[in-house]
Protein backbone atom coordinates (compact mmCIF):
# COMPACT_ATOMS: atom_id res chain seq x y z
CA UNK A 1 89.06 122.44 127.80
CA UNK A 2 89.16 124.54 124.85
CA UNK A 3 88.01 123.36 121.16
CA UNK A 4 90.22 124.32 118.49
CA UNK A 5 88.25 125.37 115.08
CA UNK A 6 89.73 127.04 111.86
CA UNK A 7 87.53 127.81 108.81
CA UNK A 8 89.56 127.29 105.33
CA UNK A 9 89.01 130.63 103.11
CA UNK A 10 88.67 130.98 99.98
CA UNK A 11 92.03 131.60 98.42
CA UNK A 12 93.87 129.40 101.52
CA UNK A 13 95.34 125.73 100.34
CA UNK A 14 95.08 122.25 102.94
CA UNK A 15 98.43 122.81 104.21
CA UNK A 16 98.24 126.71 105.62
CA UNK A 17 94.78 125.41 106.98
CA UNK A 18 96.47 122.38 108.77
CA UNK A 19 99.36 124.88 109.79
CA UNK A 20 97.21 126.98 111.48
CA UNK A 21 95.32 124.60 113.18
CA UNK A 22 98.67 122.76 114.67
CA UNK A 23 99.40 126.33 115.65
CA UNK A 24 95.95 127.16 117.46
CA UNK A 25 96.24 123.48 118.79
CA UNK A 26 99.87 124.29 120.34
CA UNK A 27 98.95 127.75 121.61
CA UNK A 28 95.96 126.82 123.78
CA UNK A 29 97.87 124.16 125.47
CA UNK A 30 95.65 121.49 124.97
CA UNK A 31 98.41 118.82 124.25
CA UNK A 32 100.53 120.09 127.11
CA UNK A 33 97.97 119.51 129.41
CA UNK A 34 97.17 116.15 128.15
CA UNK A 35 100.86 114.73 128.14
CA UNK A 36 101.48 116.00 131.49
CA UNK A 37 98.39 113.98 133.48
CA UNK A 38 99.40 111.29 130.80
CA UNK A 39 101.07 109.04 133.20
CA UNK A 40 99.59 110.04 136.44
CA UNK A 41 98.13 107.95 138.77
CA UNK A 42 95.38 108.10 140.70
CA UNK A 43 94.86 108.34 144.47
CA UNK A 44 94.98 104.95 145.82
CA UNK A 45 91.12 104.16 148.09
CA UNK A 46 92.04 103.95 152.24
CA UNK A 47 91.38 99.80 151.62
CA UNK A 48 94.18 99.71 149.58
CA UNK A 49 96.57 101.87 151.25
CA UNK A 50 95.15 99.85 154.66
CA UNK A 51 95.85 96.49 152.94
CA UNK A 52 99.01 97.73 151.85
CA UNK A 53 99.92 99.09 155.56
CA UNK A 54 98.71 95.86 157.45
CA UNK A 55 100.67 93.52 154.71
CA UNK A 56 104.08 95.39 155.53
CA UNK A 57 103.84 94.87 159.16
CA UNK A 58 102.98 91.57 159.10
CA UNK A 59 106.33 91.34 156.62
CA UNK A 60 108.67 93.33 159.07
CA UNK A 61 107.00 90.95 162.10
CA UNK A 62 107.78 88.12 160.70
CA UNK A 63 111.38 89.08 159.85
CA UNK A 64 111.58 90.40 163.37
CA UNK A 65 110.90 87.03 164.48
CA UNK A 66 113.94 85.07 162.16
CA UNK A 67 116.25 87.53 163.13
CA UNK A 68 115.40 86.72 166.60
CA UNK A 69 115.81 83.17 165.87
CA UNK A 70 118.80 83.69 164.01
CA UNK A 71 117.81 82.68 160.57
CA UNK A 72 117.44 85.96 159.63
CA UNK A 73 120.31 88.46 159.31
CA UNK A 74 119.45 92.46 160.03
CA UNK A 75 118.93 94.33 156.75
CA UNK A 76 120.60 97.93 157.63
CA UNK A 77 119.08 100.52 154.80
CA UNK A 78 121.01 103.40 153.62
């Protein structure tokens, strides 16, 4: 990661000092960078995914087992 620094001169007002700093902010792609991992997860530990596995086939078992009985009516996916 890259730090961003502008020095204000002599003759040089707040605003062109802000402009160039959004500019030098914008051009090393700091912001980019940060919106795009944002929303981003993160890998999910081999107990959860497990749990997660293990939880699923106990779900399709069980509906196995009403549809055998006939309470249960096939769900056909698309």
């Amino acid at each position: 990661m890259q730090n961003v620094a502008v020095d204000k001169s002599a003759n040089e007002n707040n605003l062109g000092v802000l402009r160039r700093f959004t500019k030098r902010v914008q051009e090393s792609g700091v912001l980019r960078r940060v919106r795009g991992i944002r929303y981003k997860d993160r890998n999910k530990s081999r107990y959860v995914v497990k749990k997660k596995t293990l939880k699923s086939l106990k779900k399709r078992e069980v509906l196995a087992e009403q549809i055998k009985l006939g309470k249960a009516t096939e769900i056909t996916r698309k």
